[in-house]
Structure formats: C-alpha cells, structure tokens
C-alpha atoms as a PDB file:
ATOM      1  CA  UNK A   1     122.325-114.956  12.187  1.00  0.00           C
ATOM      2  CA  UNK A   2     121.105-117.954  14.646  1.00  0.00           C
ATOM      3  CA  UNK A   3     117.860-117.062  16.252  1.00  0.00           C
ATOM      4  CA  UNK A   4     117.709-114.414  14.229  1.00  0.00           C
ATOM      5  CA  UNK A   5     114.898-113.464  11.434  1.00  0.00           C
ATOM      6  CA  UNK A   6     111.941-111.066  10.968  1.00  0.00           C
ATOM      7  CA  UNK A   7     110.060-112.335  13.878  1.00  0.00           C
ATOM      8  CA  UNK A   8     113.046-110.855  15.941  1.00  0.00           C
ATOM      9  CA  UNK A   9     113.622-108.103  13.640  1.00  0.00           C
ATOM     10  CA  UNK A  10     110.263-106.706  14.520  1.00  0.00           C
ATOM     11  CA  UNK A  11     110.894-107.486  18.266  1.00  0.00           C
ATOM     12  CA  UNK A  12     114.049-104.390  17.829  1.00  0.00           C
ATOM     13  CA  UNK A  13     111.701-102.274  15.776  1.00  0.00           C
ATOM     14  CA  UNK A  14     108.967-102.556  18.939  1.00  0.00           C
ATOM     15  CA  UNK A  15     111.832-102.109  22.003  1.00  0.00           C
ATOM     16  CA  UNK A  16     111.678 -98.494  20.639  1.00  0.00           C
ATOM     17  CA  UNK A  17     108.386 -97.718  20.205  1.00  0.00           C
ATOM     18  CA  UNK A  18     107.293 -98.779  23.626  1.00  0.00           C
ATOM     19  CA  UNK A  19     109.063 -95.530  24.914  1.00  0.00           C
ATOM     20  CA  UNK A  20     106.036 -94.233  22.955  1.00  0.00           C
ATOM     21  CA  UNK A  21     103.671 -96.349  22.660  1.00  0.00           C
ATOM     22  CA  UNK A  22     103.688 -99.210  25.644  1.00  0.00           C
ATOM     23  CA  UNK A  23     100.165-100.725  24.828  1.00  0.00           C
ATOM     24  CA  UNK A  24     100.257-100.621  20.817  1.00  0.00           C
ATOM     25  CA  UNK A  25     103.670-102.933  21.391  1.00  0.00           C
ATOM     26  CA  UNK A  26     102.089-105.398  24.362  1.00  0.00           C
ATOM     27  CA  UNK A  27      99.519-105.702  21.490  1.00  0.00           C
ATOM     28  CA  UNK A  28     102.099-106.327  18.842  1.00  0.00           C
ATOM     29  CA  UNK A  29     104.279-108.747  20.969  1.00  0.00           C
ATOM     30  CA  UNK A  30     101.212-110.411  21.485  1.00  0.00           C
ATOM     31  CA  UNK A  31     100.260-110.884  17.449  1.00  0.00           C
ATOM     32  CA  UNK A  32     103.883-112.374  17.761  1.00  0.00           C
ATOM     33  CA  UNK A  33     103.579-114.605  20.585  1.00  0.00           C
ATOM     34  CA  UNK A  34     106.567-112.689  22.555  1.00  0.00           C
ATOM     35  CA  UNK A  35     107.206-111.784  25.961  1.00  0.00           C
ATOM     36  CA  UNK A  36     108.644-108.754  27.181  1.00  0.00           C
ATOM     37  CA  UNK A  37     111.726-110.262  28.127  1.00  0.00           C
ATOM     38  CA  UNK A  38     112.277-112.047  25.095  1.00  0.00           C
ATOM     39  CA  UNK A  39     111.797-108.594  23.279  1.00  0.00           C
ATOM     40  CA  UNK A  40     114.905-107.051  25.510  1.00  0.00           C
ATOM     41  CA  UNK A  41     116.888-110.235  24.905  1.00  0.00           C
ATOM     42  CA  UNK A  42     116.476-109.997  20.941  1.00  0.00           C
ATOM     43  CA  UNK A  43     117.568-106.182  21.477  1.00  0.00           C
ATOM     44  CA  UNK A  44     120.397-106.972  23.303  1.00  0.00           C
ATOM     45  CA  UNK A  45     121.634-109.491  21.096  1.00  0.00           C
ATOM     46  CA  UNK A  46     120.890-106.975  18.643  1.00  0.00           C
ATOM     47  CA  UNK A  47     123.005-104.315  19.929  1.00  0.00           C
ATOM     48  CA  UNK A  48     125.968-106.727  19.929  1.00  0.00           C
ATOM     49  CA  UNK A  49     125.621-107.057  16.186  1.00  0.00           C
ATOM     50  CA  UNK A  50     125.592-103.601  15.849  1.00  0.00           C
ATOM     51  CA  UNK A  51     128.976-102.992  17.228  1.00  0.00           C
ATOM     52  CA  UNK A  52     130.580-106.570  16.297  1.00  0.00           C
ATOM     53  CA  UNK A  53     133.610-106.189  14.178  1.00  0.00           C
ATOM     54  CA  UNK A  54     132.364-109.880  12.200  1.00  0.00           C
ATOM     55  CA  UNK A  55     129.221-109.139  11.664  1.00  0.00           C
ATOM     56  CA  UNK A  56     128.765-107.559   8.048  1.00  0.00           C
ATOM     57  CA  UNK A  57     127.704-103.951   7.254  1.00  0.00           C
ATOM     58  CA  UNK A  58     126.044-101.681   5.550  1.00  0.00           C
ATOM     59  CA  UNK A  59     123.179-103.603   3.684  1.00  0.00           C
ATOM     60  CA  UNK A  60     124.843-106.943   3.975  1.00  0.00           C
ATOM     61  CA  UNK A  61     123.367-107.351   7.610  1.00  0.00           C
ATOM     62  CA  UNK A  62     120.034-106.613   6.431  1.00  0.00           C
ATOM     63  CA  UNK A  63     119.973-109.075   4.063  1.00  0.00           C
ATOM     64  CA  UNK A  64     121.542-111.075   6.651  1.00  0.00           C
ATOM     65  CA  UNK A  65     118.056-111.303   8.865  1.00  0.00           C
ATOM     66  CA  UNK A  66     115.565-110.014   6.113  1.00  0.00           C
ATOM     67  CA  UNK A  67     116.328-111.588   3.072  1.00  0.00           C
ATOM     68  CA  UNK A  68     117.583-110.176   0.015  1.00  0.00           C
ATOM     69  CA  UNK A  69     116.194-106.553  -0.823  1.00  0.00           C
ATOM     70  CA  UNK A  70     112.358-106.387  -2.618  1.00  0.00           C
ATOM     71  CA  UNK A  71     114.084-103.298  -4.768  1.00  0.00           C
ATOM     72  CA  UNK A  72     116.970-101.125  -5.105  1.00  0.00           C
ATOM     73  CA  UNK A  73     117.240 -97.787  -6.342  1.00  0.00           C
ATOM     74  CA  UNK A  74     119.150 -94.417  -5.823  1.00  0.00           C
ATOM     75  CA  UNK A  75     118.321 -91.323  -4.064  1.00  0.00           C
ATOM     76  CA  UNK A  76     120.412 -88.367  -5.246  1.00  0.00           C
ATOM     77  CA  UNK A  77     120.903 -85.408  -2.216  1.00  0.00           C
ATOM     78  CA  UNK A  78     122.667 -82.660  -3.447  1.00  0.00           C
ATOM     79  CA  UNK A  79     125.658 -83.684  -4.688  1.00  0.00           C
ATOM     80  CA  UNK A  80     125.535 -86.778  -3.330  1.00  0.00           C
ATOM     81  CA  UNK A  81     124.226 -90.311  -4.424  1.00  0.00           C
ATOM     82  CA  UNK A  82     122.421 -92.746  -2.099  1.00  0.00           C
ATOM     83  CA  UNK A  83     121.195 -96.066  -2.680  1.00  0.00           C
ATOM     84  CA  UNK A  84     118.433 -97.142  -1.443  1.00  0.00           C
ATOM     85  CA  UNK A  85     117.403-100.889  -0.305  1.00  0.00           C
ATOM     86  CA  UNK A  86     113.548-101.815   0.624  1.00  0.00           C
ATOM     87  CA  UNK A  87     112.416-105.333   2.193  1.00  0.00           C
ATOM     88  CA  UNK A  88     108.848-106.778   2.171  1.00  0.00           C
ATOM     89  CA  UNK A  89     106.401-105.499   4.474  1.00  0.00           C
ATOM     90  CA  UNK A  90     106.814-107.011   8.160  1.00  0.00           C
ATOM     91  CA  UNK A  91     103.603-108.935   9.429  1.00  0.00           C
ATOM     92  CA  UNK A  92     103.021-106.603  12.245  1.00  0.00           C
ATOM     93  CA  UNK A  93     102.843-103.084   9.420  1.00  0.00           C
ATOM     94  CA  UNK A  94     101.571-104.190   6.036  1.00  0.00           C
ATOM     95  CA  UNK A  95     101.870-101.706   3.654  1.00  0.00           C
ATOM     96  CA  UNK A  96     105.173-100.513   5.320  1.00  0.00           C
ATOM     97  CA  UNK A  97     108.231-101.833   3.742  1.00  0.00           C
ATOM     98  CA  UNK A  98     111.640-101.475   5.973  1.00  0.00           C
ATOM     99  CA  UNK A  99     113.799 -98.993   3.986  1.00  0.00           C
ATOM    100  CA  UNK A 100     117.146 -98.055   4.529  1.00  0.00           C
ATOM    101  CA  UNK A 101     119.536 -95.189   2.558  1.00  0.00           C
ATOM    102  CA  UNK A 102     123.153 -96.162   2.256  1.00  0.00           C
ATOM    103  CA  UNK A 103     125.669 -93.448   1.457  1.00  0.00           C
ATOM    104  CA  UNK A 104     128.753 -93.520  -1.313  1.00  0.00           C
ATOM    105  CA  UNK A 105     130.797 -96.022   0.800  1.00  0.00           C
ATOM    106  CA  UNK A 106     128.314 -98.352   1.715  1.00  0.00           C
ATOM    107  CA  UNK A 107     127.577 -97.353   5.301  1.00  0.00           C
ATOM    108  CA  UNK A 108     123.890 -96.779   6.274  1.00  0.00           C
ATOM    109  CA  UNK A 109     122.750 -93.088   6.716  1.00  0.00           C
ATOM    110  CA  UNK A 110     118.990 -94.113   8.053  1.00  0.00           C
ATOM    111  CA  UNK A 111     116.479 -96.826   8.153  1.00  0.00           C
ATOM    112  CA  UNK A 112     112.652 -96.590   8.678  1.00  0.00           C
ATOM    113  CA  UNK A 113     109.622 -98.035   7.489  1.00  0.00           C
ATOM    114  CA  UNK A 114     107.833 -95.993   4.495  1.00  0.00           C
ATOM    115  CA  UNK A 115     104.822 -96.461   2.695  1.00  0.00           C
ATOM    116  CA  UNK A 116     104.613 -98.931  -0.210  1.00  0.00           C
ATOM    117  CA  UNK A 117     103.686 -97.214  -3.192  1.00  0.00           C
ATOM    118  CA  UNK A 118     100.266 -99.073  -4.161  1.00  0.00           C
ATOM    119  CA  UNK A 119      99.349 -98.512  -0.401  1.00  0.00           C
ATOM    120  CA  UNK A 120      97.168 -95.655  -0.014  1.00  0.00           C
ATOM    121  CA  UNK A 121      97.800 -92.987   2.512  1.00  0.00           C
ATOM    122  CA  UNK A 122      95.238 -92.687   5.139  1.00  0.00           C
ATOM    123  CA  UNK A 123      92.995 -89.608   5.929  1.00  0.00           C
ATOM    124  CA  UNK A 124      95.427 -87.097   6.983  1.00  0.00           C
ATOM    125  CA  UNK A 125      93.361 -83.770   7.208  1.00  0.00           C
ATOM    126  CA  UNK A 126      93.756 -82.405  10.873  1.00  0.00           C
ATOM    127  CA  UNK A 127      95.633 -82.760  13.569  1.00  0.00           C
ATOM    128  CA  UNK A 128      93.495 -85.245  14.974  1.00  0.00           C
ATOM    129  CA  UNK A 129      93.698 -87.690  11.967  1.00  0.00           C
ATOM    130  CA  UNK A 130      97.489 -88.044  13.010  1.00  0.00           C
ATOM    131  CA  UNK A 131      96.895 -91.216  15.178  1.00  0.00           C
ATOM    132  CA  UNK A 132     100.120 -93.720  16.604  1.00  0.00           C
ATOM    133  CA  UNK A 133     101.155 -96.036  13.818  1.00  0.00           C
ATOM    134  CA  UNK A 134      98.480 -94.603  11.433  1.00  0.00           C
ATOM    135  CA  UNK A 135     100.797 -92.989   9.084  1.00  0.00           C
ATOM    136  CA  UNK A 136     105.063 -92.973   8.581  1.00  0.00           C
ATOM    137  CA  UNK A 137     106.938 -89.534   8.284  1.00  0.00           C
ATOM    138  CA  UNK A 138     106.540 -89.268   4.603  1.00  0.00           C
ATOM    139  CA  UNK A 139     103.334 -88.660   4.798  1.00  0.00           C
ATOM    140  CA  UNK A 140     102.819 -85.774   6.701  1.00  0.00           C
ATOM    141  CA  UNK A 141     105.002 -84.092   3.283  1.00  0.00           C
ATOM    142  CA  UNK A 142     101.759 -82.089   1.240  1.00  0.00           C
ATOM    143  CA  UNK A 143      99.559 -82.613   3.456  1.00  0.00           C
ATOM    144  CA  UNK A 144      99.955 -79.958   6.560  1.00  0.00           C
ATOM    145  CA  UNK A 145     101.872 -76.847   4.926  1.00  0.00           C
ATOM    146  CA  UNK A 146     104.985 -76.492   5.898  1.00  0.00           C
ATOM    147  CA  UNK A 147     106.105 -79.439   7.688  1.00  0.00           C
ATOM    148  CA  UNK A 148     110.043 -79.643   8.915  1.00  0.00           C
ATOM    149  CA  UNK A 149     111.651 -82.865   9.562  1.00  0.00           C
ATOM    150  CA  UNK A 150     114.686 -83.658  12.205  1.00  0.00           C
ATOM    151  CA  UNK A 151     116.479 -85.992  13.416  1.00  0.00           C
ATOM    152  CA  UNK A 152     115.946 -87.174  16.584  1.00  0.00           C
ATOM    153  CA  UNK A 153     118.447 -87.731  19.636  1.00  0.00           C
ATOM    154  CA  UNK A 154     118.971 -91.201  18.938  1.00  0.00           C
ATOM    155  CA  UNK A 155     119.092 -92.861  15.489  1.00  0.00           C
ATOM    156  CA  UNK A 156     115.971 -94.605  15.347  1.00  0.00           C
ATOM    157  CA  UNK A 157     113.728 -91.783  16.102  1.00  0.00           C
ATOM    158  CA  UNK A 158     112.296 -88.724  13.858  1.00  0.00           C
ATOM    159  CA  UNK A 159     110.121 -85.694  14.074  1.00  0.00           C
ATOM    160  CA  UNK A 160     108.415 -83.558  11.954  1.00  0.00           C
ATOM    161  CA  UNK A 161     107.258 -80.160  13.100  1.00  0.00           C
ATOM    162  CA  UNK A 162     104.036 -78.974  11.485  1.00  0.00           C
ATOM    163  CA  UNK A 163     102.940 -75.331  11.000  1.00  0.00           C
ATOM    164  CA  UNK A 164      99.271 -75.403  10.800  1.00  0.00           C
ATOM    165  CA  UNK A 165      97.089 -72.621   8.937  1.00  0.00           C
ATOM    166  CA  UNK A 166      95.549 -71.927  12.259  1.00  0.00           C
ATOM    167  CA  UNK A 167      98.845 -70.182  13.476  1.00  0.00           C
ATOM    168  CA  UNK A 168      99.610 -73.430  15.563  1.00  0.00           C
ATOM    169  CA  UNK A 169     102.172 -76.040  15.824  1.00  0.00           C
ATOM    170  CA  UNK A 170     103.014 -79.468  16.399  1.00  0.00           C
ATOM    171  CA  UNK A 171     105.812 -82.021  16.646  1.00  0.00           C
ATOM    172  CA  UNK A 172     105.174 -85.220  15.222  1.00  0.00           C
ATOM    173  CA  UNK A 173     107.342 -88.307  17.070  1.00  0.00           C
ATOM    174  CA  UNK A 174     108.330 -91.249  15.003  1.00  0.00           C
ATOM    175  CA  UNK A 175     110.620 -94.205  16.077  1.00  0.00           C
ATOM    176  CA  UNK A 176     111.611 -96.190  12.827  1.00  0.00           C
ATOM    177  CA  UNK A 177     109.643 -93.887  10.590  1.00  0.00           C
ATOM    178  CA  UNK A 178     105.846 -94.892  12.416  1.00  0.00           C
ATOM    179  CA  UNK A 179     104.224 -91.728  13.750  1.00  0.00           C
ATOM    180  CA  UNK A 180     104.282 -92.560  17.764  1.00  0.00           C
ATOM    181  CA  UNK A 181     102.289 -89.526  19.496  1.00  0.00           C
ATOM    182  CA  UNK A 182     101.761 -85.806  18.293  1.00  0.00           C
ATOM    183  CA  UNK A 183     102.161 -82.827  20.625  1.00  0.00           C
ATOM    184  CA  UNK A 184     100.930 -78.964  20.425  1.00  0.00           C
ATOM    185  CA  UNK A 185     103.838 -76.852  20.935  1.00  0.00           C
END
C-alpha cells in the first residue's frame, strides 16, 4: 500500500493506546519522528482499508504492509482450527511480535501483539508489577490465579479480570494485546 509500512503500522497500533496511555504514545511518536496529526491521518487512511472492497483480506493485507509472516502455525479451539500468522517485532515493542488468528475461511478472528518465545516475561508478582506496556495479556495466564479474559467493546481492546488471593480484584486493560492501565474493582 503507498505510504504505507511498519512505521505507519505502528502509528494505528498507538491511535488506540493513547485513549490509555497519552504520554507513553507522545513518547513513542516521538522514537518515530511523528506528529499527532500524521498519526490520525495514517488511521484514517487505515480505516479506509479496512472497509475497502479492493483491498485484500484476511492475512493477505498484513503481509501487504508487514511483510510476509516470521511463522505460521495452527491453533485448534474446540472443534475448530485456527491458523495463526506472527510478524517480526515492531521497533517501538521488541520482544512483541504482531500476531493475528484467522478462522476456517480465512477471515481474521483477532490480532495483538504477544510475547516472543525466547523473550522472557517480566516480574509479574503483585498487582503493582502490572505496569502500562510492561507485559501483553498472555502473561497475566499462571501468574495471578484465576485470571478471566474478555473481549473488549471494540476490536482492538482486551481485559483480563484477576482474582487475587487477597479476596480482591482487578481488570487489566489492553489495546492490541499491551497491558494499558490496571484498576481495583
């Protein structure tokens, strides 16, 4: 797509996050030498890819501004077989390849960063350790007891509610898989 590569890719990823996380993505458009308006004029143009009728689906547009997939492999839910596609690490999250699950006809179900996995998790112990961008929604699994993941009211966000041993509980947000803010419930 003209104009249209990882640099810009990572400019959609951020328009989200800054619902969250406004001075963690001035910081990040500044690593990538972008303004603010350029960041809502590569989401814009985004959003018209998203709904052209030209413009390939499913993985196909991925590969379209990332690149060709780093690996492939399948993901089987129930009854159901999903194949997944994961890109390089973007500059701005090393260690966090872009991921996304594809269902039987080829359509994408979700798409998030994850950990890479030679990439160690950080320190997640408490509450506290659970820091914006420290950590992506996988890894909260193990680590806090029972921790229940939902979908959030628009595609590219996430939360995880986490039952502590204390009696308490939180909601982890995260926009494109990144853990955003954490909040006592």
């Amino acid at each position: 797509m003209k104009g249209f590569a990882r640099r810009e890719f990572q400019l959609v990823l951020l328009r989200r996050m800054a619902d969250y996380q406004p001075g963690l993505v001035d910081e990040a458009m500044r690593a990538l030498d972008a303004s603010r308006t350029e960041m809502r004029e590569v989401n814009a143009r985004w959003q018209r890819v998203l709904r052209s009728r030209t413009f390939p689906r499913g993985r196909s547009r991925y590969e379209t501004v990332l690149g060709p997939p780093a690996s492939t492999g399948e993901l089987r839910l129930g009854d159901v077989t999903c194949e997944l596609a994961r890109w390089p690490p973007l500059t701005l999250w090393p260690g966090l390849p872009f991921e996304i699950m594809m269902g039987p006809d080829g359509s994408v179900m979700h798409e998030w960063l994850v950990r890479d996995e030679d990439v160690p998790v950080p320190r997640l112990e408490t509450v506290e350790d659970l820091v914006p961008w420290s950590c992506v929604a996988g890894d909260l699994d193990g680590r806090f007891g029972a921790v229940a993941h939902q979908d959030g009211e628009v595609p590219s966000r996430w939360h995880a509610t986490l039952a502590m041993p204390d009696g308490s509980s939180y909601v982890a947000h995260f926009v494109w898989g990144l853990l955003q803010t954490v909040v006592a419930v």
